[in-house]
C-alpha atoms as a PDB file:
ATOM      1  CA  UNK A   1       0.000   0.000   0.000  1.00  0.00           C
ATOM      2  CA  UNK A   2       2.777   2.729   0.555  1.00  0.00           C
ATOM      3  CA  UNK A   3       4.224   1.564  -2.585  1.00  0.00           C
ATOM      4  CA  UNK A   4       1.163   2.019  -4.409  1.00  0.00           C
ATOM      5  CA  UNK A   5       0.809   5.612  -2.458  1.00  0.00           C
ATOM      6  CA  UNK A   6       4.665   6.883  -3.304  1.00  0.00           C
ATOM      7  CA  UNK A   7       3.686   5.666  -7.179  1.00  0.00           C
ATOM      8  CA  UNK A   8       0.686   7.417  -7.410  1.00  0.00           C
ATOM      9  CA  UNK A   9       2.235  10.807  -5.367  1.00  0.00           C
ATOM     10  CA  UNK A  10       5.147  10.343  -8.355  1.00  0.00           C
ATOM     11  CA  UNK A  11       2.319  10.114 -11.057  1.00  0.00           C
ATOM     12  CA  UNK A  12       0.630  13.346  -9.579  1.00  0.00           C
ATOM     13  CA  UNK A  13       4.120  15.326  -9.592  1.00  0.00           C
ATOM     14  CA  UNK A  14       4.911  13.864 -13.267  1.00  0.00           C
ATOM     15  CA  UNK A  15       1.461  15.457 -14.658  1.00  0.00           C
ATOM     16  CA  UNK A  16       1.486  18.717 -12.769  1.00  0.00           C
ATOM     17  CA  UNK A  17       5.429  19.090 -14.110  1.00  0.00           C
ATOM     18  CA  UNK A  18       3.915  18.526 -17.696  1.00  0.00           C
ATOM     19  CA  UNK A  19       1.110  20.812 -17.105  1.00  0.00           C
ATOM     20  CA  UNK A  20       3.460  23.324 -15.846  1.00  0.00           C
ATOM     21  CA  UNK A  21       5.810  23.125 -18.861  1.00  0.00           C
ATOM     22  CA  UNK A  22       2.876  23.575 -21.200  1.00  0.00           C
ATOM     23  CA  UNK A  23       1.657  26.929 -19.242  1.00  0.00           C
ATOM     24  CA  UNK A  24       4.687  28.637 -18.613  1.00  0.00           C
ATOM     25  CA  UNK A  25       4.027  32.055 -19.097  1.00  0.00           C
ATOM     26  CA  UNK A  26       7.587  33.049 -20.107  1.00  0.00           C
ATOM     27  CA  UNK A  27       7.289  30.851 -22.692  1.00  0.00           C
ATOM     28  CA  UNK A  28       3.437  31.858 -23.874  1.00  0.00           C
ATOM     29  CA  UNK A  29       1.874  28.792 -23.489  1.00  0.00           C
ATOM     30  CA  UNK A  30       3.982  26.668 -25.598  1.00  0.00           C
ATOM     31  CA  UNK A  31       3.796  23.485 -27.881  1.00  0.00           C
ATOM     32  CA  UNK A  32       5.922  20.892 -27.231  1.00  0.00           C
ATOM     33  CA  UNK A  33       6.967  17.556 -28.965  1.00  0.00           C
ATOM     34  CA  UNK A  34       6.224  14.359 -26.892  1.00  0.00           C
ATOM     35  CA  UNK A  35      10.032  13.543 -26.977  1.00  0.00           C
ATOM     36  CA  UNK A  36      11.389  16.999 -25.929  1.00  0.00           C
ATOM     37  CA  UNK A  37       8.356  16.481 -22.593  1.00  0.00           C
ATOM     38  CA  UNK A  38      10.250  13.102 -21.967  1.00  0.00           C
ATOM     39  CA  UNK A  39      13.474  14.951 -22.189  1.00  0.00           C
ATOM     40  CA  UNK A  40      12.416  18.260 -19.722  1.00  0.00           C
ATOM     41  CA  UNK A  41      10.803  15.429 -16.782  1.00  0.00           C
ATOM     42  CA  UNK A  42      13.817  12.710 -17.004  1.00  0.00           C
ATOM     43  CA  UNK A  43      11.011  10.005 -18.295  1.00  0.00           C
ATOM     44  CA  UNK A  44      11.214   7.389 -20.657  1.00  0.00           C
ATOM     45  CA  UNK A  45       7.600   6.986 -20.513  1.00  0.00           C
ATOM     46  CA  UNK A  46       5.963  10.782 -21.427  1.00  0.00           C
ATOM     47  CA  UNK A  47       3.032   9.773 -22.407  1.00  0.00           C
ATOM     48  CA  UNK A  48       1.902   8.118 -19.142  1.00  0.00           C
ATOM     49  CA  UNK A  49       1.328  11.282 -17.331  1.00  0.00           C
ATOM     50  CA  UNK A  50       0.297  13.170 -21.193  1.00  0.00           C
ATOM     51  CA  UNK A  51      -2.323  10.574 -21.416  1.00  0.00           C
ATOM     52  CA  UNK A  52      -4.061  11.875 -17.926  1.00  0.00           C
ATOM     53  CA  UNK A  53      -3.958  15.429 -18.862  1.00  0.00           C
ATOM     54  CA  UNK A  54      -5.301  14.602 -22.286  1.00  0.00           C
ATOM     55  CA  UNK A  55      -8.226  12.365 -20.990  1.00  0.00           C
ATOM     56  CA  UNK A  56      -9.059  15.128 -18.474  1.00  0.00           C
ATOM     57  CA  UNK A  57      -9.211  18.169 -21.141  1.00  0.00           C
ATOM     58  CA  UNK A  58      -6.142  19.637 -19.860  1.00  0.00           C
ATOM     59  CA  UNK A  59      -4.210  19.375 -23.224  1.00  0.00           C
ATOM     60  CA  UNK A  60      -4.715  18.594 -26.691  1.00  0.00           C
ATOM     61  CA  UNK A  61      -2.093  16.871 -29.056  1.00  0.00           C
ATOM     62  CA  UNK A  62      -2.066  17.854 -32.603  1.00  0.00           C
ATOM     63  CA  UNK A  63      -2.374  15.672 -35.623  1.00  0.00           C
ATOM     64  CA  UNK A  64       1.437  15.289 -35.639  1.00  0.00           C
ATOM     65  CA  UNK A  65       1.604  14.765 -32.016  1.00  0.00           C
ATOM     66  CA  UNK A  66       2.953  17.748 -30.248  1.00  0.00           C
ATOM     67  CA  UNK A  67       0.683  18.568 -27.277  1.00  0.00           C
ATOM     68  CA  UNK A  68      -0.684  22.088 -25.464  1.00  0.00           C
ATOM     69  CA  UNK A  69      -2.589  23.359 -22.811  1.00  0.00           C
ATOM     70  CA  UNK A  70      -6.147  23.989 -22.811  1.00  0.00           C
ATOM     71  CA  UNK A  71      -7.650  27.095 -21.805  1.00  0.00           C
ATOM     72  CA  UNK A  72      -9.016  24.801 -18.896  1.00  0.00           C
ATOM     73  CA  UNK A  73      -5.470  23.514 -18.555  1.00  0.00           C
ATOM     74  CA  UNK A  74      -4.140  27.364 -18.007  1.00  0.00           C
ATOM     75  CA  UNK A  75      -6.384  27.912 -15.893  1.00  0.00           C
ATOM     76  CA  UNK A  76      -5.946  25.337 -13.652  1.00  0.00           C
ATOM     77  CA  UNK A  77      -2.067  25.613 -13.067  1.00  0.00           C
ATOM     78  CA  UNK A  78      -2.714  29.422 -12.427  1.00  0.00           C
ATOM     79  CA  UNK A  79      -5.240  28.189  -9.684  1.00  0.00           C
ATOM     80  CA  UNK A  80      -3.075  25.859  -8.342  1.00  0.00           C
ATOM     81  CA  UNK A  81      -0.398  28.406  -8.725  1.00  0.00           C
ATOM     82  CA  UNK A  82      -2.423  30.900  -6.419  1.00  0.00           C
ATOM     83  CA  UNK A  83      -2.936  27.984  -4.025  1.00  0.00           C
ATOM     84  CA  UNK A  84       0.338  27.450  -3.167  1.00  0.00           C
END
């Protein structure tokens, strides 16, 4: 069980990272590639925490596969920005 509780903590830091890379707002809310996401968190696996945000509306991935926040994305990482 504390396994399963340190994965799913990991899982919840791996999406919010993505989340926040896609909403920077030096960067004005930029497009990446799938690889260079992999690259910026240190994973091998990008798309597991991609496929969360995408399922919840929180980014889209173009036809070629680069991905970017929704405006429901933005908004929530400024929330949770506020928050902390």
């Amino acid at each position: 069980m504390h396994d399963e509780t340190n994965d799913l903590r990991a899982f919840d830091v791996m999406e919010r990272d993505v989340l926040y890379l896609l909403t920077d707002p030096d960067d004005n809310e930029p497009i990446w590639s799938v690889d260079d996401i992999g690259r910026e968190i240190e994973s091998s696996e990008p798309m597991t925490p991609i496929r969360g945000l995408l399922r919840t509306g929180l980014i889209h991935r173009t036809s070629d596969g680069f991905v970017f926040a929704s405006r429901a994305g933005v908004r929530a990482a400024q929330l949770a920005d506020w928050a902390i």
